[in-house]
C-alpha atoms as a PDB file:
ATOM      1  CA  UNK A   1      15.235  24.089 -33.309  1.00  0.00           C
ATOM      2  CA  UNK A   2      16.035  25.380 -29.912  1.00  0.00           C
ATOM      3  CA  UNK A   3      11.967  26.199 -29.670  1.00  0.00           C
ATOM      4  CA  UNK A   4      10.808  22.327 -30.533  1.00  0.00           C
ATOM      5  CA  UNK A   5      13.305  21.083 -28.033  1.00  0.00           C
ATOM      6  CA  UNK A   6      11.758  23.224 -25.249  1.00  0.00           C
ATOM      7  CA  UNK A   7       8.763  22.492 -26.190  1.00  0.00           C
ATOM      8  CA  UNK A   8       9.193  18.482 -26.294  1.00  0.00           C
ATOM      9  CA  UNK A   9      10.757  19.098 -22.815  1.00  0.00           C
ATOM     10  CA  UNK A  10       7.633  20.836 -21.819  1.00  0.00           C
ATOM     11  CA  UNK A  11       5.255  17.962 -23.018  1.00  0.00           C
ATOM     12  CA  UNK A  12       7.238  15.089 -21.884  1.00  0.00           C
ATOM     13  CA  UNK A  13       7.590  16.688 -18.211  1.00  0.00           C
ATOM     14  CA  UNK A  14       4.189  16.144 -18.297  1.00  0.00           C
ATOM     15  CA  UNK A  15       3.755  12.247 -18.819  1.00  0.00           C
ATOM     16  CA  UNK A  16       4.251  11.301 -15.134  1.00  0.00           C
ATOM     17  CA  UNK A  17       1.600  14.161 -13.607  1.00  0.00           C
ATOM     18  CA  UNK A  18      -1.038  12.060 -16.439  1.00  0.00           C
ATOM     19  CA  UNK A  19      -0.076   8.786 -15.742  1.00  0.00           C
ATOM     20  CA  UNK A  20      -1.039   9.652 -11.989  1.00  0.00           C
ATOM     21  CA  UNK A  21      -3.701  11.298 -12.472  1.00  0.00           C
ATOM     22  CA  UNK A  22      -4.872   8.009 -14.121  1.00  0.00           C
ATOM     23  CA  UNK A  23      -4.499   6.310 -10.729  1.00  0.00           C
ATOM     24  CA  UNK A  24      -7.464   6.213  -8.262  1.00  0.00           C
ATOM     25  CA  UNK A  25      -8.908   3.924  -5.798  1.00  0.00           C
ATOM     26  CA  UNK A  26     -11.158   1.099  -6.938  1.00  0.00           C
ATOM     27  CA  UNK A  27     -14.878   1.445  -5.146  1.00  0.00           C
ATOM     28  CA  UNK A  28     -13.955  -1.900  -3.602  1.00  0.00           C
ATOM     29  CA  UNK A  29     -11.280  -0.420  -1.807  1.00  0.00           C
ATOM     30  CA  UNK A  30     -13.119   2.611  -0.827  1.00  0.00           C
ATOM     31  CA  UNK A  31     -15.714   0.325   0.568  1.00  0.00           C
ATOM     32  CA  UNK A  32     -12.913  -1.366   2.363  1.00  0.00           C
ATOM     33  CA  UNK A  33     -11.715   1.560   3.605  1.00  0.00           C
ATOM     34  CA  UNK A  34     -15.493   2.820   5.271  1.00  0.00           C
ATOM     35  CA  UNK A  35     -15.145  -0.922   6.658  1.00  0.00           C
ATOM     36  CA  UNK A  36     -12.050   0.102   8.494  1.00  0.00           C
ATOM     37  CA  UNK A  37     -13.342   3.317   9.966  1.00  0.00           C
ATOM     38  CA  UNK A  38     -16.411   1.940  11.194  1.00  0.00           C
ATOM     39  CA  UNK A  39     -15.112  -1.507  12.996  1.00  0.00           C
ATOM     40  CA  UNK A  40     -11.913  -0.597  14.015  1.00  0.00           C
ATOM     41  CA  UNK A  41     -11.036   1.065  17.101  1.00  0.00           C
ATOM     42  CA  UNK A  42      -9.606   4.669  16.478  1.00  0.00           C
ATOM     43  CA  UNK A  43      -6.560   3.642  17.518  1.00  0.00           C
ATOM     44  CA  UNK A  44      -5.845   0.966  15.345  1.00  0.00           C
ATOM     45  CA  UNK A  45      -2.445   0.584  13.271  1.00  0.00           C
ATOM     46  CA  UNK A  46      -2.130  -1.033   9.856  1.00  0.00           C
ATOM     47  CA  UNK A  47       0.003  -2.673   8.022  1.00  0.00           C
ATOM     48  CA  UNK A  48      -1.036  -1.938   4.416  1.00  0.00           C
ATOM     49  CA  UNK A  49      -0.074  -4.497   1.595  1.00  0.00           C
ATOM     50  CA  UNK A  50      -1.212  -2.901  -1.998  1.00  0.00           C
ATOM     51  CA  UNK A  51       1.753  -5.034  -3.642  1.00  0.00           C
ATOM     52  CA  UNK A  52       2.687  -1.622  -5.406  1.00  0.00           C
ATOM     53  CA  UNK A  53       6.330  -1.124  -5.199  1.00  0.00           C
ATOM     54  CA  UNK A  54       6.023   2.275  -7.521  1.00  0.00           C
ATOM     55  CA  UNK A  55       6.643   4.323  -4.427  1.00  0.00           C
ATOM     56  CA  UNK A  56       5.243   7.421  -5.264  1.00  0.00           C
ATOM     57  CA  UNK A  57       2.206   5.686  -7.157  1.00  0.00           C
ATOM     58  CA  UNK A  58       0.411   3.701  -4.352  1.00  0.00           C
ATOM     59  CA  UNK A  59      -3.011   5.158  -4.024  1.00  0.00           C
ATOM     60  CA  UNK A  60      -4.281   2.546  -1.382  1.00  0.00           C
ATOM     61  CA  UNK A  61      -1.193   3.165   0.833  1.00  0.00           C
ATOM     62  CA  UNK A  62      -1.352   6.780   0.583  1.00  0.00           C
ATOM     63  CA  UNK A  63      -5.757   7.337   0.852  1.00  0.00           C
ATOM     64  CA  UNK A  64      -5.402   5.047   3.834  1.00  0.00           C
ATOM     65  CA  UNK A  65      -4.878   6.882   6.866  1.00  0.00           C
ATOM     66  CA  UNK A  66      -7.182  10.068   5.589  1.00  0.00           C
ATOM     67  CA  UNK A  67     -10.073   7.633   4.254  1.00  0.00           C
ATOM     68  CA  UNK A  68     -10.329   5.471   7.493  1.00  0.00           C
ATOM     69  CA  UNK A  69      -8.733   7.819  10.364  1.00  0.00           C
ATOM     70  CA  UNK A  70      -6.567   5.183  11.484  1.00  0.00           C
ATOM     71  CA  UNK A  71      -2.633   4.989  11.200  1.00  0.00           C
ATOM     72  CA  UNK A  72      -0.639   2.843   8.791  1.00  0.00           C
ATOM     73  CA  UNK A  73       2.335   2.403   9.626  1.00  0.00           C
ATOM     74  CA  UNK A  74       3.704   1.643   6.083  1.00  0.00           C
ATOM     75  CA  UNK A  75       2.474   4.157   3.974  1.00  0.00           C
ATOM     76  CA  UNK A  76       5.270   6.728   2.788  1.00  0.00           C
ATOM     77  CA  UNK A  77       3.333   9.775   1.490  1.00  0.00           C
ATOM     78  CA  UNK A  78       3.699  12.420   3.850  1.00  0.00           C
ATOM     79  CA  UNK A  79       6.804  11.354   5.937  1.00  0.00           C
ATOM     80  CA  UNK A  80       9.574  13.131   3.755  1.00  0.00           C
ATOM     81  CA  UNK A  81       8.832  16.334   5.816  1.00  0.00           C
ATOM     82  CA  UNK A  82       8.629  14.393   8.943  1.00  0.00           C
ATOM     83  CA  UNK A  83      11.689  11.692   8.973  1.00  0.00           C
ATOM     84  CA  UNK A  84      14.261  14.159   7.188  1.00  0.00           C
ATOM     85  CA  UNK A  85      17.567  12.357   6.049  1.00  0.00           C
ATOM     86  CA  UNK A  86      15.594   9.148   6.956  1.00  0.00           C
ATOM     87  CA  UNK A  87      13.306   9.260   4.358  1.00  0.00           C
ATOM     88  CA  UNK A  88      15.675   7.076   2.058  1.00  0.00           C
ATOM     89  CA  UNK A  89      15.770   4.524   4.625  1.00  0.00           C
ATOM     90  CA  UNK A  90      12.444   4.411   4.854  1.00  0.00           C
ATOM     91  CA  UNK A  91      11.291   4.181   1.261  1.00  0.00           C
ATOM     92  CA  UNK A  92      14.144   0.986   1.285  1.00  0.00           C
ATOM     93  CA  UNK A  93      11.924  -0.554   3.528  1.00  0.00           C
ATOM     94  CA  UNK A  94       8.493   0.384   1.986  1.00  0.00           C
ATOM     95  CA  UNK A  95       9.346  -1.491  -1.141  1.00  0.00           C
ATOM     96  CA  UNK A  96      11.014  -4.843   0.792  1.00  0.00           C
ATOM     97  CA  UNK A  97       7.552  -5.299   2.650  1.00  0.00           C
ATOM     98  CA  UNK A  98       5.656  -4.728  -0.767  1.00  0.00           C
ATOM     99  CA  UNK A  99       7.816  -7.434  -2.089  1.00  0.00           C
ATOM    100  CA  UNK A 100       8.789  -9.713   0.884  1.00  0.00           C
ATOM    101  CA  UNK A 101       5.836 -12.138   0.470  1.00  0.00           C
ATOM    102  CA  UNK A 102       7.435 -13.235  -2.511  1.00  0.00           C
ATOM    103  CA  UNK A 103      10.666 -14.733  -1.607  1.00  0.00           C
ATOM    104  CA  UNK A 104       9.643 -14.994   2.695  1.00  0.00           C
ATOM    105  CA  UNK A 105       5.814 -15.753   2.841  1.00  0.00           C
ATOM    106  CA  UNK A 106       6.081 -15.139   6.546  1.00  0.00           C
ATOM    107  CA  UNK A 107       7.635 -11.958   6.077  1.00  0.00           C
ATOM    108  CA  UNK A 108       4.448  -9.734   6.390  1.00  0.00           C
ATOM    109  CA  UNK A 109       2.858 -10.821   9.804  1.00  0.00           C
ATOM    110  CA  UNK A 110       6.947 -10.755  11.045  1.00  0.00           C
ATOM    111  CA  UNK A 111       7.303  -6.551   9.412  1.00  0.00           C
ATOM    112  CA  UNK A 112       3.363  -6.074  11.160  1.00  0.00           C
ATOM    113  CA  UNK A 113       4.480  -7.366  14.544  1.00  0.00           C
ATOM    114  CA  UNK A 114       7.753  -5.298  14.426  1.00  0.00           C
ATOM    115  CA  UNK A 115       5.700  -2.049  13.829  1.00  0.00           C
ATOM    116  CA  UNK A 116       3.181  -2.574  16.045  1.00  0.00           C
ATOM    117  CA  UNK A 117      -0.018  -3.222  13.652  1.00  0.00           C
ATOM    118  CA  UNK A 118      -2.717  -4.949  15.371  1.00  0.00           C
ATOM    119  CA  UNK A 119      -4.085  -5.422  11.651  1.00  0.00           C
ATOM    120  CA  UNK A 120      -3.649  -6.499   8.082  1.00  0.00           C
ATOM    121  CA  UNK A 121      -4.977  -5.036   4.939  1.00  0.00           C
ATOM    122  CA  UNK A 122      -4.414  -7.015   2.254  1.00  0.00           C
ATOM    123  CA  UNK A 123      -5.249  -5.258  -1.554  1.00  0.00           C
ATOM    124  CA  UNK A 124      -6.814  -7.233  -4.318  1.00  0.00           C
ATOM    125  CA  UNK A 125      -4.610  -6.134  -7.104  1.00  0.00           C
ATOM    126  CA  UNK A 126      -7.409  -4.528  -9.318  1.00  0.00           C
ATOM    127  CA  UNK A 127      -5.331  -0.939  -9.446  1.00  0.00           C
ATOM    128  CA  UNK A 128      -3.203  -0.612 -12.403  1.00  0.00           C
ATOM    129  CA  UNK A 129      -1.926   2.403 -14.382  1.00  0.00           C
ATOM    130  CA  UNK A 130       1.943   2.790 -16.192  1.00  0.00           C
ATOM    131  CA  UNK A 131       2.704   4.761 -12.692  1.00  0.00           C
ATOM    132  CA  UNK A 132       1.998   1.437 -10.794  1.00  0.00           C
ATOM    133  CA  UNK A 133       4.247  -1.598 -10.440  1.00  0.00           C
ATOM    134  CA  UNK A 134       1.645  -4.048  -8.639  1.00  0.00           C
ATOM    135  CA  UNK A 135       2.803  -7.730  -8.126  1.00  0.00           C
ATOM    136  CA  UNK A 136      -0.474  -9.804  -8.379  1.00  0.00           C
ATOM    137  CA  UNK A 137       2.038 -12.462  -7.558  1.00  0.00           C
ATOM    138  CA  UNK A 138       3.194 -11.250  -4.829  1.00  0.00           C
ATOM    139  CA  UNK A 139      -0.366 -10.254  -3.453  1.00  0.00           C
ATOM    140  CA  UNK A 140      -1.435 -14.049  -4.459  1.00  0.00           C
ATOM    141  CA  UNK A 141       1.305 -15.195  -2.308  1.00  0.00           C
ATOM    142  CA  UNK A 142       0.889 -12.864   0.622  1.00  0.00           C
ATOM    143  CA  UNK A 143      -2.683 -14.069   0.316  1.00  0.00           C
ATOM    144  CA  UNK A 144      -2.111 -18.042   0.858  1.00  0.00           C
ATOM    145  CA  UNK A 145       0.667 -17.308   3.376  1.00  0.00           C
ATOM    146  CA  UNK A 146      -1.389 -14.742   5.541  1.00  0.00           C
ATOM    147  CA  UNK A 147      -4.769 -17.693   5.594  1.00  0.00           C
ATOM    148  CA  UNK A 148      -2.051 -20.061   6.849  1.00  0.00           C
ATOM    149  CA  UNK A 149      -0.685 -18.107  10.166  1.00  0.00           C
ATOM    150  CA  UNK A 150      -2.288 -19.383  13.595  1.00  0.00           C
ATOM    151  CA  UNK A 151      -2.175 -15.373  14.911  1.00  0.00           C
ATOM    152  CA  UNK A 152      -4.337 -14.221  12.199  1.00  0.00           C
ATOM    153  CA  UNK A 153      -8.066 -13.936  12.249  1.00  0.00           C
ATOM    154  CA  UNK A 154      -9.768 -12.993   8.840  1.00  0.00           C
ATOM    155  CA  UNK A 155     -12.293 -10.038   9.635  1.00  0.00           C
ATOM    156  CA  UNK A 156     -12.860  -8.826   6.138  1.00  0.00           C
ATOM    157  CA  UNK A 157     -12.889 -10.682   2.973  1.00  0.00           C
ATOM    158  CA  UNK A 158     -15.154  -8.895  -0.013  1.00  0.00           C
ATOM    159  CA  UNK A 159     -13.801  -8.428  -3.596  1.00  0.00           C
ATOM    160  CA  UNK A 160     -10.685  -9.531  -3.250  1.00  0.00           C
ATOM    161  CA  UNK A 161      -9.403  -7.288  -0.316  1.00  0.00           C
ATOM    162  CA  UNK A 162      -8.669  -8.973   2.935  1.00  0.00           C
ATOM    163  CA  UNK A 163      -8.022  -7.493   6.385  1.00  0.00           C
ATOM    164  CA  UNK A 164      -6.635  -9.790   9.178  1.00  0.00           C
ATOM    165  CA  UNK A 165      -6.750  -8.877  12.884  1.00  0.00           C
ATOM    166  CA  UNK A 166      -3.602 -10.318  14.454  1.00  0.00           C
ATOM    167  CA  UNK A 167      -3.875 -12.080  17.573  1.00  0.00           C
ATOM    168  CA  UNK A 168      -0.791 -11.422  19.632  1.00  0.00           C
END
């Protein structure tokens, strides 16, 4: 008995590393992505909105910075080693921008000003796995509140992924 219950424990310890492996980007978003890195200055910080609040499961937040050399200043993977006892904090606040768009439309250009992004990338919702919790309604939303702000100029807009230069 002891041997099927270690080895049920075994399999089932298992399920997340598959359901992750499952997740990639779309070629949409990797074409989004070379966008970025070739019409952005180097310097450039993002605000990246994938709508996926499944922290650890957020393939467009995390390929970011690698895939287009510029900083976002959302994305999550990677700062455990560097914010320490922060880190909790910090995931709080990854998943209230994810959502925010929901319940405050203007809450996104507010979070990218606060940070310092200069730009806006805006996922199209196309990404979805069991590992990934992505709110096409809150994307949807982000969407028609972002096209409404004054600051915001609309540089990018192919398959459903939109990138907005703010203006301030």
């Amino acid at each position: 008995m002891a041997g099927y219950l270690l080895l049920y424990l075994t399999l089932n310890s298992f399920t997340p590393m598959l359901d992750l492996a499952n997740v990639s980007l779309s070629q949409a978003d990797r074409q989004a992505m070379a966008w970025v890195q070739t019409n952005t200055p180097a310097s450039s910080r993002f605000l990246v909105i994938s709508g996926n609040t499944g922290l650890m499961c957020d393939p467009i937040s995390e390929w970011f910075p690698a895939l287009t050399g510029r900083q976002s200043v959302n994305t999550i993977q990677g700062q455990e080693w560097l914010l320490g006892k922060n880190f909790a904090d910090r995931t709080t606040e990854y998943v209230d921008m994810q959502s925010c768009s929901a319940s405050d439309p203007a809450c996104t250009d507010r979070y990218a000003a606060q940070t310092g992004a200069g730009y806006i990338y805006l996922a199209n919702g196309s990404i979805s796995s069991p590992c990934t919790q992505t709110s096409v309604q809150t994307l949807s939303m982000a969407r028609q509140a972002l096209q409404t702000q004054p600051d915001l100029d609309m540089v990018y807009n192919l398959s459903g992924i939109q990138i907005y230069k703010r203006n301030k």
